[in-house]
Protein backbone atom coordinates (compact mmCIF):
# COMPACT_ATOMS: atom_id res chain seq x y z
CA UNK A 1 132.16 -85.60 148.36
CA UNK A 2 135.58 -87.23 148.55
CA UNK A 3 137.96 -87.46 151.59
CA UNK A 4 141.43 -86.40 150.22
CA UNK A 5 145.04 -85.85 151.03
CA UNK A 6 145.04 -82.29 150.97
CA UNK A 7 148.86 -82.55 152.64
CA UNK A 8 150.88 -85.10 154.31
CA UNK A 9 154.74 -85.12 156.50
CA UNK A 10 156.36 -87.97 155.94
CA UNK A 11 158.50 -89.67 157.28
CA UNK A 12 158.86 -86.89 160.12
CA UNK A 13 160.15 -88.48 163.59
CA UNK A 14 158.51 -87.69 167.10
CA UNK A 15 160.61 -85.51 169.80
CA UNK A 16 158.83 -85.43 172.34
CA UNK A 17 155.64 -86.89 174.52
CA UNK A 18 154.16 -84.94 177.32
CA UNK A 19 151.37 -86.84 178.56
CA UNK A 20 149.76 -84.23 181.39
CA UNK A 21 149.48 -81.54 178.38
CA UNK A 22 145.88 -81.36 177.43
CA UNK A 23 145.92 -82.58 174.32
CA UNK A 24 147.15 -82.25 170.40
CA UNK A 25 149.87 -82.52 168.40
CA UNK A 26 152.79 -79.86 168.55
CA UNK A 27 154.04 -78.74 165.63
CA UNK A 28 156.54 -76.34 164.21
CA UNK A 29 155.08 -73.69 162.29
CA UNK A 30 157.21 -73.26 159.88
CA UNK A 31 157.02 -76.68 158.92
CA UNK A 32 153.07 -76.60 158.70
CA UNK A 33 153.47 -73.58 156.62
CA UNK A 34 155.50 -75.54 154.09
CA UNK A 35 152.20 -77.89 154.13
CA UNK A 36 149.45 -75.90 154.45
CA UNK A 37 148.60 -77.35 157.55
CA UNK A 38 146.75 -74.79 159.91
CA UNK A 39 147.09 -74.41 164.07
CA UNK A 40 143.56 -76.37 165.42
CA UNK A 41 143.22 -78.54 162.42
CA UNK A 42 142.96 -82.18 162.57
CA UNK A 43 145.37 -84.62 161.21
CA UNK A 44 146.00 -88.36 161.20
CA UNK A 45 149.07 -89.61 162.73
CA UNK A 46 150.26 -92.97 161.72
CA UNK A 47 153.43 -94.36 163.74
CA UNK A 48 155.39 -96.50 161.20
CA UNK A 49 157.34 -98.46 164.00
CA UNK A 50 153.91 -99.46 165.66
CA UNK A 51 151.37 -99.16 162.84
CA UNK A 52 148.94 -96.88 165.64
CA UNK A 53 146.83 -94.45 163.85
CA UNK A 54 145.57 -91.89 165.73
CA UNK A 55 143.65 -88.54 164.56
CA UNK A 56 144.54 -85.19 166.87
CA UNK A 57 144.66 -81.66 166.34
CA UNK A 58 147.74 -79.44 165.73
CA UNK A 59 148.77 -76.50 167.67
CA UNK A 60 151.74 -75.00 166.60
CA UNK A 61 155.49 -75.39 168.69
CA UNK A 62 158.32 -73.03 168.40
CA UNK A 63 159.30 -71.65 165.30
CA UNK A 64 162.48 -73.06 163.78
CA UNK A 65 162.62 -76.02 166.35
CA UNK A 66 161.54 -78.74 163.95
CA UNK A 67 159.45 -80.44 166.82
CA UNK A 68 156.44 -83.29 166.69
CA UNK A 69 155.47 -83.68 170.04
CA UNK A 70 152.80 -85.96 170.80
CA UNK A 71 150.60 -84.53 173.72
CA UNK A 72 147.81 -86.20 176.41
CA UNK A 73 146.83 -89.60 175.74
CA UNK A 74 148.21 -89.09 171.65
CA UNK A 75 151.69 -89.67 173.62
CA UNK A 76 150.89 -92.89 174.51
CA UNK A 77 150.95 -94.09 170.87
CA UNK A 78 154.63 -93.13 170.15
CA UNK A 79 157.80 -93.23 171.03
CA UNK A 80 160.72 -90.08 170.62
CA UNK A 81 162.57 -90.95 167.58
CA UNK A 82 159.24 -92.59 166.21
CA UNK A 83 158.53 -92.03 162.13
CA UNK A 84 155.11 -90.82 161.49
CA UNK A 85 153.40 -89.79 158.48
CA UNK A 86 150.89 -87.00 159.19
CA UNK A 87 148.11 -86.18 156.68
CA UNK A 88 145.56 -83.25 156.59
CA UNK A 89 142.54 -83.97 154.95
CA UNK A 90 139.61 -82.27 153.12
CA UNK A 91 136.30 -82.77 151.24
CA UNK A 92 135.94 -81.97 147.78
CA UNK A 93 133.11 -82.79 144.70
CA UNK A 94 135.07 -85.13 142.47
CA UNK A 95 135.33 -82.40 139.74
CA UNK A 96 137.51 -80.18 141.99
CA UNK A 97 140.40 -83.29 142.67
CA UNK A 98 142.26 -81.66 139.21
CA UNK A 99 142.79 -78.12 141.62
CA UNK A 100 144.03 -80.06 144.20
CA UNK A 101 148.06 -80.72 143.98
CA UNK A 102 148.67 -81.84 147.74
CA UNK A 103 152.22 -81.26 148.80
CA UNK A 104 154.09 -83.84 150.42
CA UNK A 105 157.02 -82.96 152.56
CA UNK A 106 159.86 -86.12 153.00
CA UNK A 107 161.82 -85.83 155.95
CA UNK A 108 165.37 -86.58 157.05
CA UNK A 109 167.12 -87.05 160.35
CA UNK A 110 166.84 -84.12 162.91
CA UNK A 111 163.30 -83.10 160.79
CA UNK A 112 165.22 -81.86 157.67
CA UNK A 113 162.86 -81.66 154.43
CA UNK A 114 164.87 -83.79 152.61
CA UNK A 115 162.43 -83.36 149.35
CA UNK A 116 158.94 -81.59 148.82
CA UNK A 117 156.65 -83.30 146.07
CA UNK A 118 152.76 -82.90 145.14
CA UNK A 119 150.35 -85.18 144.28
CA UNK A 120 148.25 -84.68 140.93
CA UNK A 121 145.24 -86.00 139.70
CA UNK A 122 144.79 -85.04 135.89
CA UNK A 123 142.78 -86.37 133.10
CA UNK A 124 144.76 -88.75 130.42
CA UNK A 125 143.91 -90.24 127.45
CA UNK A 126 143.13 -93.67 129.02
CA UNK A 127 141.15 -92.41 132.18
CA UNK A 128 139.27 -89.37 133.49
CA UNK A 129 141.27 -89.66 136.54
CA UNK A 130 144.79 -90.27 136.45
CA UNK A 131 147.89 -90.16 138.96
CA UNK A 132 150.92 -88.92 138.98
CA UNK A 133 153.99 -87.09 141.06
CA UNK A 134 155.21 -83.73 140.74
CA UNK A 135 158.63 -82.99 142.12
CA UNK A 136 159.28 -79.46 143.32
CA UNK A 137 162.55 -78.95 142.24
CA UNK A 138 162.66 -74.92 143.65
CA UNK A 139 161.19 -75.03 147.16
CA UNK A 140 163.43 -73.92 150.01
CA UNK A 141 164.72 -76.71 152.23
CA UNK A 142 165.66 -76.50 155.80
């Protein structure tokens, strides 16, 4: 089994840090719907500015609000205004990476999806596993 990106925020900035909440990562839920990302999964958090990489799990914030909020000791590793890319992960046989076309959600100031691509492993004529980006040219943005 393989370890994939099965989605990943990026470039999504922190706004908030509440270290006496017990724990997680507080999302909006409209933005982990975009991603696929479910409420008690866990997802890696890597802080660009500071290079900390931290794994948590995601509850979901208030709808609409466009909030990251790093909670418990998690808010120790960033600061508000903070990028982060955020990745979900999942196991899969090798055979099963063509099914998989991750989406990957680019953020702007004030947590606008500035752009929504997918990743997509395909078979060419010079390898059995290939690479390559997808844009999404009709998905909704914020």
């Amino acid at each position: 089994m393989l370890k994939i990106v099965r989605a990943k925020l990026h470039c999504i900035r922190i706004t908030g840090a509440d270290l006496n909440y017990h724990g997680s990562i507080s999302l909006d839920p409209v933005i982990c719907e975009k991603a696929g990302i479910l409420p008690l999964e866990f997802v890696n958090v890597w802080n660009k500015h500071t290079g900390a990489r931290i794994s948590t799990y995601v509850i979901y914030g208030e709808a609409g609000s466009r909030c990251c909020v790093l909670n418990g000791a998690a808010a120790r590793t960033c600061q508000v205004g903070d990028e982060v890319i955020i990745t979900a992960v999942e196991y899969v046989d090798r055979q099963k990476l063509y099914d998989f076309k991750p989406p990957v959600l680019v953020f702007g100031p004030g947590n606008i999806i500035e752009r929504v691509f997918h990743y997509d492993v395909y078979k060419s004529k010079d390898r059995d596993f290939d690479f390559q980006i997808t844009e999404d040219e009709n998905e909704d943005e914020d």
